[in-house]
Protein backbone atom coordinates (compact mmCIF):
# COMPACT_ATOMS: atom_id res chain seq x y z
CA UNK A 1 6.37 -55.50 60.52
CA UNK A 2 5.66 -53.14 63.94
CA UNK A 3 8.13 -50.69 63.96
CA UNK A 4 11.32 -52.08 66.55
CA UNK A 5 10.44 -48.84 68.93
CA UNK A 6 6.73 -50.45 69.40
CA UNK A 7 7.62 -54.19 70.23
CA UNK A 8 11.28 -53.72 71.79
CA UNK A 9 11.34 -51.63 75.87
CA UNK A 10 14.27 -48.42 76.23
CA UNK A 11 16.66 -51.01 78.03
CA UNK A 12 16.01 -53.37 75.24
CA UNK A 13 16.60 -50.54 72.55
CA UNK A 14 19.28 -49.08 74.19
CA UNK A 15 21.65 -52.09 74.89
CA UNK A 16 20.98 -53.16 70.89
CA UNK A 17 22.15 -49.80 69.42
CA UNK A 18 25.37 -49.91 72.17
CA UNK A 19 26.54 -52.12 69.92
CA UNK A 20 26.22 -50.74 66.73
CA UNK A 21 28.24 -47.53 64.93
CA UNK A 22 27.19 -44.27 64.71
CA UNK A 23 25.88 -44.66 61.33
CA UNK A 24 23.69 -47.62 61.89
CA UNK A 25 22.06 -45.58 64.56
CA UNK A 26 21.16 -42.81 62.31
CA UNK A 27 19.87 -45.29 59.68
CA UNK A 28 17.88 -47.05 62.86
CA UNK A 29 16.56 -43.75 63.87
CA UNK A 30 15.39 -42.82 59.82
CA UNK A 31 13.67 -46.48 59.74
CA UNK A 32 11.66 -45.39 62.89
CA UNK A 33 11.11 -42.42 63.27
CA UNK A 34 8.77 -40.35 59.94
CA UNK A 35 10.10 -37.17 61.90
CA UNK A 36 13.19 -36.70 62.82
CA UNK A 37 16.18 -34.01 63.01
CA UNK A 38 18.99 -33.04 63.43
CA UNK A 39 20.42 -30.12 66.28
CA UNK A 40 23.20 -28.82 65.09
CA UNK A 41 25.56 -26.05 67.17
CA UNK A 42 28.61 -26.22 64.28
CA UNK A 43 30.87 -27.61 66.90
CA UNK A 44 33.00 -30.80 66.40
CA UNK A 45 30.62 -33.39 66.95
CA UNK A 46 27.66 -31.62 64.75
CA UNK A 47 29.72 -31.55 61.69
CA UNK A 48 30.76 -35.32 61.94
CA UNK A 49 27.05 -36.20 62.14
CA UNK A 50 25.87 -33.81 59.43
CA UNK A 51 28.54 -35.08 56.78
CA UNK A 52 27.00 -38.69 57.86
CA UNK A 53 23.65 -37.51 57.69
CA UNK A 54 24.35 -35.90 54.08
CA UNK A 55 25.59 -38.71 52.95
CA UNK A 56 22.66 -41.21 54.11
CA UNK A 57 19.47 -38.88 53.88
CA UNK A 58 20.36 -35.26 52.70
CA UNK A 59 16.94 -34.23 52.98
CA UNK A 60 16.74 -34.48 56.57
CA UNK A 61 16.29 -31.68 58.33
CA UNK A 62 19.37 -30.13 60.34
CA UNK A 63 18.05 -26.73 62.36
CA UNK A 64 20.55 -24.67 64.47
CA UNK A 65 19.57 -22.45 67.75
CA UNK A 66 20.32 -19.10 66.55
CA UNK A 67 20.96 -17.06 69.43
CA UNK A 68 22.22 -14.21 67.75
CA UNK A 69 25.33 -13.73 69.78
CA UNK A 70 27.33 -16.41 68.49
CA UNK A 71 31.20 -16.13 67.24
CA UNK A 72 31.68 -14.86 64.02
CA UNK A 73 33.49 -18.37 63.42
CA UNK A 74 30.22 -19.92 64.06
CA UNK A 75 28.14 -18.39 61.68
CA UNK A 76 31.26 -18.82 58.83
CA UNK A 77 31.23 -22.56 59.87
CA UNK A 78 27.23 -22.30 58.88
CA UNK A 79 28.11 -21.27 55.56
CA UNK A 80 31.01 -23.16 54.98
CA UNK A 81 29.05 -26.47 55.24
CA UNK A 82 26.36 -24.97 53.52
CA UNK A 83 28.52 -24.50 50.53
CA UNK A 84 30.47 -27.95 50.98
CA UNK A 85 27.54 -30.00 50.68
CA UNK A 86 25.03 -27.99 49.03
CA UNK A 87 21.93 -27.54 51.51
CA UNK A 88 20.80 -25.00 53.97
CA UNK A 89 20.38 -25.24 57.92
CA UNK A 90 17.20 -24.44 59.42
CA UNK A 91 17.75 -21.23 61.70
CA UNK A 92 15.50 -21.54 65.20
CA UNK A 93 15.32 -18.00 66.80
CA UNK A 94 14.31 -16.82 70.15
CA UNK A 95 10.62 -15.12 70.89
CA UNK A 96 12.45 -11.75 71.91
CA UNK A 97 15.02 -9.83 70.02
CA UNK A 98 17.98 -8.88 71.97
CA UNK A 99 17.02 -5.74 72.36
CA UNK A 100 13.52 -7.18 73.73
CA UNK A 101 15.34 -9.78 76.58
CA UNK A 102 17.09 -6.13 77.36
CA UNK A 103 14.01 -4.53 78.38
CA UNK A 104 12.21 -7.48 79.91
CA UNK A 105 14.94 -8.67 81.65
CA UNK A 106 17.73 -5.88 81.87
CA UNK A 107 20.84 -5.07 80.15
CA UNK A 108 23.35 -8.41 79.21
CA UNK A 109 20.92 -10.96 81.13
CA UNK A 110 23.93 -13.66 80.67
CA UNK A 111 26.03 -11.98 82.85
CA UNK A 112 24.49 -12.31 85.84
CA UNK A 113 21.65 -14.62 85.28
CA UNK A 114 22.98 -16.93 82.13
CA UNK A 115 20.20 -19.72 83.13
CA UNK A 116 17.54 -16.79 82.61
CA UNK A 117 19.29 -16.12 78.93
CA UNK A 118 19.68 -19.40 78.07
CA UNK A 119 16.00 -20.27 78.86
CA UNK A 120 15.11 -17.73 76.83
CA UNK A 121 17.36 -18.07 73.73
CA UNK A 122 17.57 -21.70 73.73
CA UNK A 123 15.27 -23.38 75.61
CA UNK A 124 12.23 -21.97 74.64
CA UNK A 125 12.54 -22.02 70.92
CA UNK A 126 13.93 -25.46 70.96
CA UNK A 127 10.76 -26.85 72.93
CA UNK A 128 8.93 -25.06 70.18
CA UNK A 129 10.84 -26.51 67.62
CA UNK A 130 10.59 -29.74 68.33
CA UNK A 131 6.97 -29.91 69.11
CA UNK A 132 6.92 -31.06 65.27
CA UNK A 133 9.15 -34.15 65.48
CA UNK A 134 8.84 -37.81 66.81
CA UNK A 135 12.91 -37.65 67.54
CA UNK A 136 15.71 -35.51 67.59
CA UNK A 137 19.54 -36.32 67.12
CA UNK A 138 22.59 -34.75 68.81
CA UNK A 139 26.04 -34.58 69.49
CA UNK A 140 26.33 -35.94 73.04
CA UNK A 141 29.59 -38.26 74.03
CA UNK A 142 29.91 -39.40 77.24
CA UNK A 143 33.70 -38.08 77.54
CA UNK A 144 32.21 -34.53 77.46
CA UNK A 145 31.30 -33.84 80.88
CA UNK A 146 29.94 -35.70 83.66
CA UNK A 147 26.54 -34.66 82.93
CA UNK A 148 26.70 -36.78 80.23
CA UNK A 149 28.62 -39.73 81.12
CA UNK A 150 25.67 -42.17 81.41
CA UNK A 151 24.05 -40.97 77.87
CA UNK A 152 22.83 -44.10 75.75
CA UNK A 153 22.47 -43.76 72.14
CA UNK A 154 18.82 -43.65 72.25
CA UNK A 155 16.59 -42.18 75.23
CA UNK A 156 13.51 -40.51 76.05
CA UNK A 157 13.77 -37.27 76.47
CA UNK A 158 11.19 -36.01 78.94
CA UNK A 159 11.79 -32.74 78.94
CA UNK A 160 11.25 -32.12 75.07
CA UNK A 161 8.42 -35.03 74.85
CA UNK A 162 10.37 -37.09 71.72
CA UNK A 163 13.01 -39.60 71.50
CA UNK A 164 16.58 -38.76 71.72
CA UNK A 165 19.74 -40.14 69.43
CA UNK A 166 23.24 -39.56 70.47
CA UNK A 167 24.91 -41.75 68.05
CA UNK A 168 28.45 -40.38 69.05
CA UNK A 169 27.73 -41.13 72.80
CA UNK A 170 30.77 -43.53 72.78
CA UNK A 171 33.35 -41.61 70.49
CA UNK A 172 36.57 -40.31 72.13
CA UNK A 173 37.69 -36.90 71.28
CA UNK A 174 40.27 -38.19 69.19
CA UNK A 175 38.00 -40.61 67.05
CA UNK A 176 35.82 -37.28 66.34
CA UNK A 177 39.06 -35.21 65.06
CA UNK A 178 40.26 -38.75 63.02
CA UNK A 179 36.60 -38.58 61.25
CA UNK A 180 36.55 -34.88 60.41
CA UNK A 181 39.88 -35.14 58.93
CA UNK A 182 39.81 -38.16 57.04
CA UNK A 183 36.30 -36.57 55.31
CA UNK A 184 37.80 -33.12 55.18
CA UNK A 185 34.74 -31.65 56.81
CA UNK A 186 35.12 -28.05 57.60
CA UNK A 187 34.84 -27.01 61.24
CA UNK A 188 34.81 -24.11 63.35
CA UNK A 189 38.70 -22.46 63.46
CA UNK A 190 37.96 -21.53 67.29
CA UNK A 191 38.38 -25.24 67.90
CA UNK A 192 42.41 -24.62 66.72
CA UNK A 193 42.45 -21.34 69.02
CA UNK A 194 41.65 -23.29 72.40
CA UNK A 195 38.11 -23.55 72.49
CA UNK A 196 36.91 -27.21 72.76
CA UNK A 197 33.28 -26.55 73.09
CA UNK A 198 31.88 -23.32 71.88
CA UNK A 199 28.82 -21.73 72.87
CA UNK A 200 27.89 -17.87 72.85
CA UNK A 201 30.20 -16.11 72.56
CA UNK A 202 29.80 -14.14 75.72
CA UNK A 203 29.73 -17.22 77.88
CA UNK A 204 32.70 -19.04 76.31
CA UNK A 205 36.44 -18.65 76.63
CA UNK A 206 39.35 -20.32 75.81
CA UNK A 207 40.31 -23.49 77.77
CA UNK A 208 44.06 -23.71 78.99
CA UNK A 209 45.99 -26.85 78.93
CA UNK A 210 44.98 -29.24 81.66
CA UNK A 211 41.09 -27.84 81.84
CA UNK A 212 38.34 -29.94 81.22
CA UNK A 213 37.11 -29.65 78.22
CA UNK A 214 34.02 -27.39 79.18
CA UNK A 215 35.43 -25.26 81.57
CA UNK A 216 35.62 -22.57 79.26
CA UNK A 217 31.87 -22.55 79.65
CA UNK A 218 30.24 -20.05 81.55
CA UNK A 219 33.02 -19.74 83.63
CA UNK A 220 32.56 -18.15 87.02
CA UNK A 221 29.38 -19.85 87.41
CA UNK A 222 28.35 -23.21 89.26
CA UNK A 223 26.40 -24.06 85.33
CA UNK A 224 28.31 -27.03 82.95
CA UNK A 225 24.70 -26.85 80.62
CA UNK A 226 22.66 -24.63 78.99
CA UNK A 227 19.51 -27.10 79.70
CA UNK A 228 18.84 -28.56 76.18
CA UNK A 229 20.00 -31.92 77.55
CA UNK A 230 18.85 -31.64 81.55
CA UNK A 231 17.71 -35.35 82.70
């Protein structure tokens, strides 16, 4: 039997997987795709899909962009899972040390050119990464952000040259918080301290009541992504 991503167009493939949950996506996305992974930032949507992945392939690979200058919180989330279920994340690291981007660039490159520093400490070794995969899954609901409002559960992404999963693309905050919960997945404590979506940590504060959820990233600047998931 062809694989379904051979016989069925995007639109087609798209408006099937609408309908189905998050875990029938990942299983759809294992059935197709010999080479997949998962992208995982420790936030609250990556640990609902890596207890799902755990429990339906453990084996897959889940990588992380290590930029080196995220919360302490972050990196104890890391280790936290690692230690619930038993397996160990795949750290991605940029070309350049820090103290390399320092003397290419100049001194703290994210505060006054964070596109520059997030090119460099995200972008980059992500395209790398990837280069060895047919499809890559992530954490993207369209209540984030209007960036990512129109997300489908499976695209092409262009800009990395594989296919694309957001199985979560039509969760609501509140069915993410219900899942991690009722599995007792450990998260990231920031997420109890005001910080909805955590990035670096120089380029992420605390969101106050009535802020969209992302505001608290890179605030002061006309930037809502760090260009993983650009269109």
């Amino acid at each position: 039997m062809k694989r379904l991503v051979d016989v069925l167009s995007l639109q087609e493939l798209a408006i099937r997987l609408e309908q189905e949950t998050a875990e029938t996506v990942i299983k759809f996305a294992l059935e197709q795709y010999p080479r997949l992974t998962l992208a995982c930032s420790f936030g609250a949507e990556d640990v609902v899909l890596v207890d799902m992945l755990q429990t339906i392939s453990p084996k897959t690979e889940i990588f992380y962009l290590d930029t080196n200058v995220h919360f302490a919180e972050t990196y104890e989330t890391r280790d936290r899972l690692s230690a619930h279920y038993g397996n160990e994340f795949v750290q991605v690291l940029p070309e350049l040390t820090l103290e390399e981007q320092a003397e290419k660039f100049g001194e703290e490159l994210w505060k006054w050119d964070p596109n520059a520093c997030c090119r460099e400490r995200k972008v980059k070794p992500l395209t790398n990464h990837l280069l060895g995969f047919d499809a890559w899954i992530t954490g993207i609901r369209r209540e984030q952000s209007p960036t990512r409002a129109h997300a489908k559960k499976i695209e092409w992404d262009a800009i990395f040259g594989l296919w694309k999963l957001n199985p979560l693309a039509d969760w609501t905050n509140e069915d993410v918080w219900a899942y991690i919960h009722s599995h007792h997945i450990p998260y990231n404590a920031l997420h109890d301290q005001g910080y909805p979506s955590i990035g670096c940590m120089h380029c992420t504060r605390q969101v106050a009541a009535g802020e969209d959820a992302r505001a608290g990233r890179w605030s002061g600047f006309e930037k809502t992504e760090c260009g993983l998931h650009r269109k």
